[in-house]
C-alpha atoms as a PDB file:
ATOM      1  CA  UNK A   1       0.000   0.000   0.000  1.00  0.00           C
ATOM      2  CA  UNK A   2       1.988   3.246  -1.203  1.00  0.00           C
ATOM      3  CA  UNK A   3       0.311   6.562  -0.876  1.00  0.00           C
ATOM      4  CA  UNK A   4       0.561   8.397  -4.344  1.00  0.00           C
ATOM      5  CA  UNK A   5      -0.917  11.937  -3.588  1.00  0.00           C
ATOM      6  CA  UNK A   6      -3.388  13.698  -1.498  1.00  0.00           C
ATOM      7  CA  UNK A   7      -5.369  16.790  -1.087  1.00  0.00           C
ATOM      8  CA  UNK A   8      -7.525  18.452   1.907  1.00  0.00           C
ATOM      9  CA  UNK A   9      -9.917  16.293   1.501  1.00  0.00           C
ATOM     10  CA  UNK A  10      -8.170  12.862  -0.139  1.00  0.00           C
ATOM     11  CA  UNK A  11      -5.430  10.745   0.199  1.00  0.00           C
ATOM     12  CA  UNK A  12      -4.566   8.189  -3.299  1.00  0.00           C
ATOM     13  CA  UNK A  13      -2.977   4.656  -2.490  1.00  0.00           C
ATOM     14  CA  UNK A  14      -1.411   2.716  -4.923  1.00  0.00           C
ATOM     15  CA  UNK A  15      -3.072  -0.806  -3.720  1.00  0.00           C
ATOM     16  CA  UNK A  16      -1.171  -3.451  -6.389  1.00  0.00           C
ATOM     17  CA  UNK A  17      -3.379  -3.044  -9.125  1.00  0.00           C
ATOM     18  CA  UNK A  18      -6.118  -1.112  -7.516  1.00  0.00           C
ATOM     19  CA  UNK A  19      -6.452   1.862  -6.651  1.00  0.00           C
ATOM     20  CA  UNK A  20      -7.879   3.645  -3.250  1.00  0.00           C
ATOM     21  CA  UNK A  21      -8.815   6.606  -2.361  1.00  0.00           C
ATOM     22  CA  UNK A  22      -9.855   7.757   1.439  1.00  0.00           C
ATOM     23  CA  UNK A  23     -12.497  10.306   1.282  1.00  0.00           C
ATOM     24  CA  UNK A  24     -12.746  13.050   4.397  1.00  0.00           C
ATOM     25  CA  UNK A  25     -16.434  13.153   4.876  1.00  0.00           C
ATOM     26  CA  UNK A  26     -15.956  15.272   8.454  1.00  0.00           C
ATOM     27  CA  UNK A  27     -16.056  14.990  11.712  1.00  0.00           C
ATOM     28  CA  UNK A  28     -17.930  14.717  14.224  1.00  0.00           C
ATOM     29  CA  UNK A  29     -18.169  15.266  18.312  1.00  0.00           C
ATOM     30  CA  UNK A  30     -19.201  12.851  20.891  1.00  0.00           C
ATOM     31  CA  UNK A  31     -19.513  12.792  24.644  1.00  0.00           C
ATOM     32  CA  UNK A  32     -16.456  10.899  26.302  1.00  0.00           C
ATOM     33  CA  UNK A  33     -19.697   9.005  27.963  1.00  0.00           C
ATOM     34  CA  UNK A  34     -19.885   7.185  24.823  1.00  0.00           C
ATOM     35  CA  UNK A  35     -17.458   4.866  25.312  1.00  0.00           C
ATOM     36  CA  UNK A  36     -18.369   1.765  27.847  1.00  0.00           C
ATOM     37  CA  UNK A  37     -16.881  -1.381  29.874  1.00  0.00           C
ATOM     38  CA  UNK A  38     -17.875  -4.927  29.486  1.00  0.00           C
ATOM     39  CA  UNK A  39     -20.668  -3.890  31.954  1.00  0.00           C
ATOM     40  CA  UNK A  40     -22.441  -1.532  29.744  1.00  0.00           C
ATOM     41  CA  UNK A  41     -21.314   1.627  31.891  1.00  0.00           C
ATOM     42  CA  UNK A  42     -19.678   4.304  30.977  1.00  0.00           C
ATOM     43  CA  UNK A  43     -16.229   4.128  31.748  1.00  0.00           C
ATOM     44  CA  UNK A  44     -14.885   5.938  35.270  1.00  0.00           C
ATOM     45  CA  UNK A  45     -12.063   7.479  33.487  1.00  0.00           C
ATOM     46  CA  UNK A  46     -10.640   7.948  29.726  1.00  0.00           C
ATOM     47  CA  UNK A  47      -6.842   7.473  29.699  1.00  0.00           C
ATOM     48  CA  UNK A  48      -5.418  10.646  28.517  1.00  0.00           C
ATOM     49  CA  UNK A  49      -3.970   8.945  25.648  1.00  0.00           C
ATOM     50  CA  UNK A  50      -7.438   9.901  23.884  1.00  0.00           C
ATOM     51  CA  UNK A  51      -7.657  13.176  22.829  1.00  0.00           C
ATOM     52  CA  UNK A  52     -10.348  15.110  24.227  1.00  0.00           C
ATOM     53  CA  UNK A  53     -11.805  18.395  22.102  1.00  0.00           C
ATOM     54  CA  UNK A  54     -13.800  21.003  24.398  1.00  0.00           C
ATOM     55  CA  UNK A  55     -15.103  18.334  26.277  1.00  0.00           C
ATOM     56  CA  UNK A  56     -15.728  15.888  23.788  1.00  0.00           C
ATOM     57  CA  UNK A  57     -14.060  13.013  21.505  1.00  0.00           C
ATOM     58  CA  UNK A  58     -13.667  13.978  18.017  1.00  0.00           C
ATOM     59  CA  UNK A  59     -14.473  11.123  15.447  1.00  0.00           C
ATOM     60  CA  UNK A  60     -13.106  11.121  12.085  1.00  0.00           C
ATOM     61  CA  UNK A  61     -15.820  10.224   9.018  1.00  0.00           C
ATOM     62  CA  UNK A  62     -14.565   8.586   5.719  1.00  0.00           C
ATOM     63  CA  UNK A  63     -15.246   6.893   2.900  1.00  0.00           C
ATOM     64  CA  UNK A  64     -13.205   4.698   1.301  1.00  0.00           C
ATOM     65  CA  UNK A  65     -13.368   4.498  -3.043  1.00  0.00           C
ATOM     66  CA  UNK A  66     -11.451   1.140  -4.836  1.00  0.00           C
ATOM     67  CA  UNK A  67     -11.419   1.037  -8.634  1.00  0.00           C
ATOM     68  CA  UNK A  68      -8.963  -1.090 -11.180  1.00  0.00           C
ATOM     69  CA  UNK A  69      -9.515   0.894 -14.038  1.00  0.00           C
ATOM     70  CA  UNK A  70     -12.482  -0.517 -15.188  1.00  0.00           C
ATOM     71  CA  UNK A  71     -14.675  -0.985 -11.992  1.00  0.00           C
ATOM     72  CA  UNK A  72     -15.172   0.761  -9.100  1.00  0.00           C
ATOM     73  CA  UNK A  73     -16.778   0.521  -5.915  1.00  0.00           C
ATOM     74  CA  UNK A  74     -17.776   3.328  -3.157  1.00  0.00           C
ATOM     75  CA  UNK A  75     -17.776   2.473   0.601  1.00  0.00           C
ATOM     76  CA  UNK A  76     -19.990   4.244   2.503  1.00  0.00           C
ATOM     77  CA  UNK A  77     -21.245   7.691   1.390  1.00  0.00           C
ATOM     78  CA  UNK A  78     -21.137  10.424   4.654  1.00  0.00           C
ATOM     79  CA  UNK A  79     -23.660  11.974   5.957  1.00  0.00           C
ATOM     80  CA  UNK A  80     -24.893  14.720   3.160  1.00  0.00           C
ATOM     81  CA  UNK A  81     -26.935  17.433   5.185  1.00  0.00           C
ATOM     82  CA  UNK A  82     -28.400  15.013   7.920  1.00  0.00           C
ATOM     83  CA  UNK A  83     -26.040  15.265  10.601  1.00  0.00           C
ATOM     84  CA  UNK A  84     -27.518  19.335  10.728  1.00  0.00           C
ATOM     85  CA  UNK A  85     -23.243  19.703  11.230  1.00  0.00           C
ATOM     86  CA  UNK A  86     -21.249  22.473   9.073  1.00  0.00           C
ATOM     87  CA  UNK A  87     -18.106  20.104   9.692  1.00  0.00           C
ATOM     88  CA  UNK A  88     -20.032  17.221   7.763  1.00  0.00           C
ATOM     89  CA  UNK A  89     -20.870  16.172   4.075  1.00  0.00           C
ATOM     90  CA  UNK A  90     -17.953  16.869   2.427  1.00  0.00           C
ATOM     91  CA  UNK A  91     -17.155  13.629   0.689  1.00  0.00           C
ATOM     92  CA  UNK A  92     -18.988  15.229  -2.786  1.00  0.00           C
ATOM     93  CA  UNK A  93     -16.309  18.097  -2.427  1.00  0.00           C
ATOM     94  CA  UNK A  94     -13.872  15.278  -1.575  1.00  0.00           C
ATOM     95  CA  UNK A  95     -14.944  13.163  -4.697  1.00  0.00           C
ATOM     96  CA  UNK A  96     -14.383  16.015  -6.951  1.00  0.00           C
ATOM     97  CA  UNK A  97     -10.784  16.983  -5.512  1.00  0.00           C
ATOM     98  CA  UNK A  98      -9.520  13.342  -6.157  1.00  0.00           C
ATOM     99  CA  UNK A  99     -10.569  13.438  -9.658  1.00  0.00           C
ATOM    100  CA  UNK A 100     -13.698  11.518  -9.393  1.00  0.00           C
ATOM    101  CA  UNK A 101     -16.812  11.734 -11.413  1.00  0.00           C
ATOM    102  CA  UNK A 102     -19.664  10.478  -9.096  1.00  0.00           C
ATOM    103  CA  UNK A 103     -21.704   9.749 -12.170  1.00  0.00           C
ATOM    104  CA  UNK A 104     -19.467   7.171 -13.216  1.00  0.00           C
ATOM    105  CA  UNK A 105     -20.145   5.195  -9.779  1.00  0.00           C
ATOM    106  CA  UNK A 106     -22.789   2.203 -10.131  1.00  0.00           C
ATOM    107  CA  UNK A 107     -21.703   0.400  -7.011  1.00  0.00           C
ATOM    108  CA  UNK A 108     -21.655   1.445  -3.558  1.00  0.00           C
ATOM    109  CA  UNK A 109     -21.688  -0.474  -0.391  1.00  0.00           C
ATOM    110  CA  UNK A 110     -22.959   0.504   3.307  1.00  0.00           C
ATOM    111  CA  UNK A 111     -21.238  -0.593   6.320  1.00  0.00           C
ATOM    112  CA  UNK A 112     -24.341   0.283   8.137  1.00  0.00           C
ATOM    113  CA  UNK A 113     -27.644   1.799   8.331  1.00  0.00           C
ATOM    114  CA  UNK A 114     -26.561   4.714  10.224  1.00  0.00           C
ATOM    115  CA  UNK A 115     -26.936   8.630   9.160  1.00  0.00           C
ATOM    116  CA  UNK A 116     -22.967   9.227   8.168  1.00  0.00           C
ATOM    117  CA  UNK A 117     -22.757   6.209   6.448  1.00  0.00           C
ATOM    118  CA  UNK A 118     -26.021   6.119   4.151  1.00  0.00           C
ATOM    119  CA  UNK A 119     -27.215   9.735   3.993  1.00  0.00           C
ATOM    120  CA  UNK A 120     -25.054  10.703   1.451  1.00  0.00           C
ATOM    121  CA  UNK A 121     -26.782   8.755  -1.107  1.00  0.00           C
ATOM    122  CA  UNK A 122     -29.072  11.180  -1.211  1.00  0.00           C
ATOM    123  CA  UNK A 123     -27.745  15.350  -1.626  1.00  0.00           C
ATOM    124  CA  UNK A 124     -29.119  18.069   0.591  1.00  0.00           C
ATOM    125  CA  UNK A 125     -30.938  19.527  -2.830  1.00  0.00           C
ATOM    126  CA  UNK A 126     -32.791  16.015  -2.812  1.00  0.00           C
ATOM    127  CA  UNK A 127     -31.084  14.633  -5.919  1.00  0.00           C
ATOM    128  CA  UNK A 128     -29.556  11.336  -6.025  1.00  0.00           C
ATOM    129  CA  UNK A 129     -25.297  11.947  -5.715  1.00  0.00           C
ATOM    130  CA  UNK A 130     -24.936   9.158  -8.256  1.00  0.00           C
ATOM    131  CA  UNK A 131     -26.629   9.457 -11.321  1.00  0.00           C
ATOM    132  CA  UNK A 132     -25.193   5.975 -12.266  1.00  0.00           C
ATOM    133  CA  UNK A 133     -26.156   4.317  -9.308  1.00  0.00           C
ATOM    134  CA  UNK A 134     -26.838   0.610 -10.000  1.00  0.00           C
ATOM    135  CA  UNK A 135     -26.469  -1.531  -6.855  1.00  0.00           C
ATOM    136  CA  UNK A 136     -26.267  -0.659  -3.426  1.00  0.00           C
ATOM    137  CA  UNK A 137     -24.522  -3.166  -1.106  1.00  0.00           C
ATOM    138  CA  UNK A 138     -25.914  -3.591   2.331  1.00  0.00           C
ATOM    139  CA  UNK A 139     -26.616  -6.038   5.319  1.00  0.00           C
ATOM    140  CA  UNK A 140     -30.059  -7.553   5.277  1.00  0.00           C
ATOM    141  CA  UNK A 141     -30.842  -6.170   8.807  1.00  0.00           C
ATOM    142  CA  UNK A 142     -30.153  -2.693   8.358  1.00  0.00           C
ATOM    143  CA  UNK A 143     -32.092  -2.497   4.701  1.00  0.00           C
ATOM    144  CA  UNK A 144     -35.199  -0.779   6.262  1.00  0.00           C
ATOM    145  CA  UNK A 145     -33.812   2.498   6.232  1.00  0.00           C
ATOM    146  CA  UNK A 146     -34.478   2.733   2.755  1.00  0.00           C
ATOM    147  CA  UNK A 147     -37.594   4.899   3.362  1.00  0.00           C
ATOM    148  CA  UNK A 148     -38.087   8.746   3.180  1.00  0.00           C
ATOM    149  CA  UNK A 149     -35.318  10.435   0.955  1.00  0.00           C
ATOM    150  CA  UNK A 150     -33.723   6.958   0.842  1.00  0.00           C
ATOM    151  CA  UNK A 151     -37.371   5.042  -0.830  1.00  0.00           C
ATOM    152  CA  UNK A 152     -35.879   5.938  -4.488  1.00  0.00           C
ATOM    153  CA  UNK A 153     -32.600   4.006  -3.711  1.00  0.00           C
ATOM    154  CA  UNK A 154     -34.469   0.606  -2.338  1.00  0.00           C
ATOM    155  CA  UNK A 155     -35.130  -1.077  -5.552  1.00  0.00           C
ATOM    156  CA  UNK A 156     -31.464  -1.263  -6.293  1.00  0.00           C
ATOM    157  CA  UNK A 157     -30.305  -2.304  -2.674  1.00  0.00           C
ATOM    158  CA  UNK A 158     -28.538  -5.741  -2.657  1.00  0.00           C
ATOM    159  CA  UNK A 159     -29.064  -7.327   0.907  1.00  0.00           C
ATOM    160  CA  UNK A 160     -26.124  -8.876   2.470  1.00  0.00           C
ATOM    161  CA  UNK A 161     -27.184 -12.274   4.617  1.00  0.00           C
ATOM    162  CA  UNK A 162     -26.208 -12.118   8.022  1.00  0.00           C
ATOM    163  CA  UNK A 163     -24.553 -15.552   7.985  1.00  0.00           C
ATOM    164  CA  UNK A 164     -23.156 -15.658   4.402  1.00  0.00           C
ATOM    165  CA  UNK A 165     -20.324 -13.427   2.553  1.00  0.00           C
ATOM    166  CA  UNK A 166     -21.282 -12.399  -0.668  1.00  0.00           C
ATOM    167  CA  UNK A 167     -18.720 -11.569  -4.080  1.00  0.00           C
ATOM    168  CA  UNK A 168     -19.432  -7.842  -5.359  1.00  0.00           C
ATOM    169  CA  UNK A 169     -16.939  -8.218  -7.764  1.00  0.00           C
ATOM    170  CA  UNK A 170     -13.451 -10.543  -8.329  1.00  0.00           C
ATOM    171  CA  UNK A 171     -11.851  -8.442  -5.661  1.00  0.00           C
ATOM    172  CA  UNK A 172     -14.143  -7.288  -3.175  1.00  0.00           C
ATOM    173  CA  UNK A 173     -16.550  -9.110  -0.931  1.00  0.00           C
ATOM    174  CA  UNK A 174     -19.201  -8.222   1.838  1.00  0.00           C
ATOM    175  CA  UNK A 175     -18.787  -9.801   4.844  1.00  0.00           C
ATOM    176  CA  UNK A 176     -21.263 -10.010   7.590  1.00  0.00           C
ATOM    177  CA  UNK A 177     -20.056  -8.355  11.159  1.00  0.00           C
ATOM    178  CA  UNK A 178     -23.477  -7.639  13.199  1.00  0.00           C
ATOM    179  CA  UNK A 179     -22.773  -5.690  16.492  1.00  0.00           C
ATOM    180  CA  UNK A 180     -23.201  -2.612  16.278  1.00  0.00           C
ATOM    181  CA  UNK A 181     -26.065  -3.304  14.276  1.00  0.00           C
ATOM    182  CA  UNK A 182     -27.668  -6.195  13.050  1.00  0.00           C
ATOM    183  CA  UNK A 183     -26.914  -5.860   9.523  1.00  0.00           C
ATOM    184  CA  UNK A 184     -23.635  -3.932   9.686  1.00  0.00           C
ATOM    185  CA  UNK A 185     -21.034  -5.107   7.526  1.00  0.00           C
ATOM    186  CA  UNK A 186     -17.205  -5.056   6.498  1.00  0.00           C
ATOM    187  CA  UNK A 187     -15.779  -5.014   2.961  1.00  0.00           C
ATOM    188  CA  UNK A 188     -12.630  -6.956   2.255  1.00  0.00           C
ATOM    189  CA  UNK A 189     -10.385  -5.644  -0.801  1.00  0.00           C
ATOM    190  CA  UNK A 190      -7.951  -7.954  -1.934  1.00  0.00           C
ATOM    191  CA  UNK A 191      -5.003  -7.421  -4.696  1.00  0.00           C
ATOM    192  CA  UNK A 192      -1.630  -8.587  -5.519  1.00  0.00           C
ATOM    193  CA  UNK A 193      -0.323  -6.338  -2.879  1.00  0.00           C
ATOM    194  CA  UNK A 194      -2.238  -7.997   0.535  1.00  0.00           C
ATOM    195  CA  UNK A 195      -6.110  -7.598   1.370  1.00  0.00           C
ATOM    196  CA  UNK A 196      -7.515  -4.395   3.065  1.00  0.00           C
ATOM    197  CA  UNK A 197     -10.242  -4.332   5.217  1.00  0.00           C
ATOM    198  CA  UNK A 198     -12.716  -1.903   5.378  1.00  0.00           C
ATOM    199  CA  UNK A 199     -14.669  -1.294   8.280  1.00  0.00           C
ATOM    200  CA  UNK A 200     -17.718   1.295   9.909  1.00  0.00           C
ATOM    201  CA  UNK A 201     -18.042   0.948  13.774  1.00  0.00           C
ATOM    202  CA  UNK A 202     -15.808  -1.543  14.701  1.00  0.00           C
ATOM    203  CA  UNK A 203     -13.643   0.826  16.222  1.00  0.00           C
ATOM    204  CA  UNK A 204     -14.936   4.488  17.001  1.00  0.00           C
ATOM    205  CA  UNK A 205     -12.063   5.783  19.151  1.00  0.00           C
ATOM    206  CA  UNK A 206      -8.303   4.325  18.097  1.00  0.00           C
ATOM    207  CA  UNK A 207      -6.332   6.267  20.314  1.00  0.00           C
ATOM    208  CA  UNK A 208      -7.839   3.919  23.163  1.00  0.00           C
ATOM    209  CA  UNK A 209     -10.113   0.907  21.139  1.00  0.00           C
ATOM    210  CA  UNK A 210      -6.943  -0.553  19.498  1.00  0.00           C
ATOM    211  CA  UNK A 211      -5.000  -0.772  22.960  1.00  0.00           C
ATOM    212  CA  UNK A 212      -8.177  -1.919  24.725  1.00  0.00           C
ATOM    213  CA  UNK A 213     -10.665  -3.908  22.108  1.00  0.00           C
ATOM    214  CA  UNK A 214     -12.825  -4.491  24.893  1.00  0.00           C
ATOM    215  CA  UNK A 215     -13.843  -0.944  25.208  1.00  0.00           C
ATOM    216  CA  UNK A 216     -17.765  -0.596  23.602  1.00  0.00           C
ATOM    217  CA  UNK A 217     -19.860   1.957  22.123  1.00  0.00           C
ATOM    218  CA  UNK A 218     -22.882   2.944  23.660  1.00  0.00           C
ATOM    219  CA  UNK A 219     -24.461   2.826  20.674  1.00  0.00           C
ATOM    220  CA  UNK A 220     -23.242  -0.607  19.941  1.00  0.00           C
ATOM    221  CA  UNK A 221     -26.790  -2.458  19.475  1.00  0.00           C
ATOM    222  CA  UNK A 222     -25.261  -5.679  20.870  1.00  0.00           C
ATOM    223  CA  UNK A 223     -22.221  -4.690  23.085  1.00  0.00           C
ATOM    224  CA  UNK A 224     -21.423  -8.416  23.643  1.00  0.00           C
ATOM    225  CA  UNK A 225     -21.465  -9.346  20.149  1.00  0.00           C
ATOM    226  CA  UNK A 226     -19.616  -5.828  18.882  1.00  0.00           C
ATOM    227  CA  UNK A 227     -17.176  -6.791  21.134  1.00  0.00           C
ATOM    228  CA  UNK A 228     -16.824  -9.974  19.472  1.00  0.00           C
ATOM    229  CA  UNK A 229     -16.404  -9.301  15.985  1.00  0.00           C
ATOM    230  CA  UNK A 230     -13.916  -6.359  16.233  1.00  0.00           C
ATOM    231  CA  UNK A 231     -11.858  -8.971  18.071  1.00  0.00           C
ATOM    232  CA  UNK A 232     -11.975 -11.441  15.303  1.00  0.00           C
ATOM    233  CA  UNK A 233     -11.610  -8.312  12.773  1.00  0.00           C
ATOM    234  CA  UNK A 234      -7.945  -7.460  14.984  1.00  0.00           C
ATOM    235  CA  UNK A 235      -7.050 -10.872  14.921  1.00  0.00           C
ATOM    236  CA  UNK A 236      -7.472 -10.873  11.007  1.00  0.00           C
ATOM    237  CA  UNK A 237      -5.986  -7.582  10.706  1.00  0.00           C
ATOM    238  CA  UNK A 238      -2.730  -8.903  12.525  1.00  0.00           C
ATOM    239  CA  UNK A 239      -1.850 -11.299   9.930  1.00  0.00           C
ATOM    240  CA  UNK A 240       1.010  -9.962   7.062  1.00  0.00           C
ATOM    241  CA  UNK A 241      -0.083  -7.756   4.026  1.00  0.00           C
ATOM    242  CA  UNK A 242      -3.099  -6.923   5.702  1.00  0.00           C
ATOM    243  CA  UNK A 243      -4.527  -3.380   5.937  1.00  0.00           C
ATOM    244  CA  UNK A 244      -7.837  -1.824   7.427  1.00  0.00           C
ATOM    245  CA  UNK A 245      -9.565   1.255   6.050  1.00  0.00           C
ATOM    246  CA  UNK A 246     -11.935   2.688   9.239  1.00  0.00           C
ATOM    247  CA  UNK A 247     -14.683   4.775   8.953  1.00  0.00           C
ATOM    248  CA  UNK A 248     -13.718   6.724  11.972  1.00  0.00           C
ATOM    249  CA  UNK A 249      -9.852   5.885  12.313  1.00  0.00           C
ATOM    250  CA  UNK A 250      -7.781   9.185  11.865  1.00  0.00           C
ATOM    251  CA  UNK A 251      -8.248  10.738   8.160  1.00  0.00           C
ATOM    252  CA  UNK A 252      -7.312   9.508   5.682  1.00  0.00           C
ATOM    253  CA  UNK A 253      -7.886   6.350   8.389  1.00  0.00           C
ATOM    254  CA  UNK A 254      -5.569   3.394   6.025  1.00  0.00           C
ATOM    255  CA  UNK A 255      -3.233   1.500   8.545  1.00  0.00           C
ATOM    256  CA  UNK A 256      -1.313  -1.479   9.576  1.00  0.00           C
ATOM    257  CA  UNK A 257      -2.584  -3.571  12.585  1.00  0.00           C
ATOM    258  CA  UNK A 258      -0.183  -5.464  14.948  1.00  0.00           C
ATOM    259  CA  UNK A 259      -0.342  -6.948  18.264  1.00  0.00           C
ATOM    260  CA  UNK A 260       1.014  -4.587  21.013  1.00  0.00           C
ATOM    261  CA  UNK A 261       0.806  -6.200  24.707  1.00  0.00           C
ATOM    262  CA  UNK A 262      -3.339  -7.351  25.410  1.00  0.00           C
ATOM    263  CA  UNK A 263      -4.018  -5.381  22.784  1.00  0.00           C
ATOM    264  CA  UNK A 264      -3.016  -3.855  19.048  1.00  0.00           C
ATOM    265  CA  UNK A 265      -0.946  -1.312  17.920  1.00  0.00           C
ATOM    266  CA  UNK A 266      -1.840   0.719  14.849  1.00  0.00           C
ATOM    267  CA  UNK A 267       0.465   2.457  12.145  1.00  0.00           C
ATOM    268  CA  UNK A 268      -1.174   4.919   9.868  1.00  0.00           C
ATOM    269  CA  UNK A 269       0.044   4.425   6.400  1.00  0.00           C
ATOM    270  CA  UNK A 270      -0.580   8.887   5.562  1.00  0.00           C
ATOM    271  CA  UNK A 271      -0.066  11.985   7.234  1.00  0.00           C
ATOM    272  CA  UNK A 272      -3.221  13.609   8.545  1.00  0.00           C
ATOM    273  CA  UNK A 273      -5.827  15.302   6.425  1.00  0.00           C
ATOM    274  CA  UNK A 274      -8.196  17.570   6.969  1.00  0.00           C
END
């Protein structure tokens, strides 16, 4: 994985023959209350290792675009004008800084159902972002949210099982990892070069989730289970020539994952953006 350029917004990696390109949808803030032990409780203390912004965490958003020249696939979209956030939606000004035409996009896959990860299907002037859209990829049990802006996009949603991974194309494939919530799923990219995973909300804070996996989410719809499959997802991760690609890992949010003590240890592969 060899980053190639980048912008404000962007950062290009050279990915053997693919190529990917992390999108800077935002950010957004979150109270430190968020984050939970294996009890469900908030925890009694964040380690100062975590960066704290005027009280509050500060959580990357990107989305993650893989094409080989003659395919392409978008993961995850942002949140267009839902979040009601001016530090939000910017993944169509992203899109246009690293040279892509959004009408040229017929694939797309969701990690999840939630609103900066599917909103930006739609724009804030109501239009559809991707005038090619053909397929969208998403797990089964998140599919109802295709009503309201989203009812135009359901007739071309593909639903992921829960129990089954499913070939988009010869070098990506959804695979199910319900936790956070029932239908959310990860997308692994594989080339010559290794296999990169790409995740939503298996990890929301790396400064302390890497270190301690256990941590939760308190919006993690089944802390137990979360819990579960972003320790299988490490594990994976740990293995050589693999890479991850977070939703909410520090922009452009492309890194290494290797065991560090009870925990990980993660090496971004990009200077900061945005």
């Amino acid at each position: 994985m060899r980053l190639v350029s980048s912008g404000k917004l962007h950062a290009t990696f050279e990915f053997g023959e693919l190529q990917v390109i992390a999108l800077r949808d935002g950010y957004i803030d979150m109270p430190p209350t968020r984050l939970r032990d294996e009890d469900g409780c908030p925890l009694a203390e964040v380690p100062a290792v975590v960066p704290i912004v005027g009280g509050n965490l500060r959580l990357a958003v990107n989305a993650f675009y893989v094409a080989d020249g003659t395919r392409s696939l978008l993961v995850d979209t942002g949140a267009s004008d839902n979040w009601h956030d001016p530090t939000m939606g910017l993944i169509y000004d992203a899109l246009d800084e690293a040279g892509v035409d959004r009408a040229q996009i017929t694939d797309v896959a969701i990690t999840h159902d939630h609103e900066d990860h599917v909103s930006g299907l739609i724009m804030p002037d109501g239009s559809e972002a991707f005038a090619g859209l053909e397929r969208v990829w998403m797990g089964e049990g998140d599919t109802a949210v295709f009503t309201g802006r989203l009812e135009r996009i359901r007739d071309r949603v593909v639903s992921v099982p829960v129990s089954e991974r499913i070939a988009i194309n010869s070098w990506a494939t959804a695979v199910p990892a319900p936790g956070h919530t029932p239908g959310h799923t990860v997308y692994e990219i594989r080339s010559g070069a290794g296999e990169l995973l790409v995740w939503g909300d298996t990890v929301h804070v790396p400064t302390l989730q890497f270190g301690q996996p256990k941590v939760s989410w308190e919006f993690d719809g089944d802390q137990a289970q979360a819990r579960a499959a972003r320790a299988a997802l490490l594990e994976q991760l740990s293995q050589p020539r693999r890479f991850v690609a977070g939703a909410h890992l520090d922009s452009p949010g492309i890194a290494r994952v290797t065991p560090a003590g009870n925990g990980y240890a993660l090496e971004y592969l990009a200077p900061p953006i945005g």
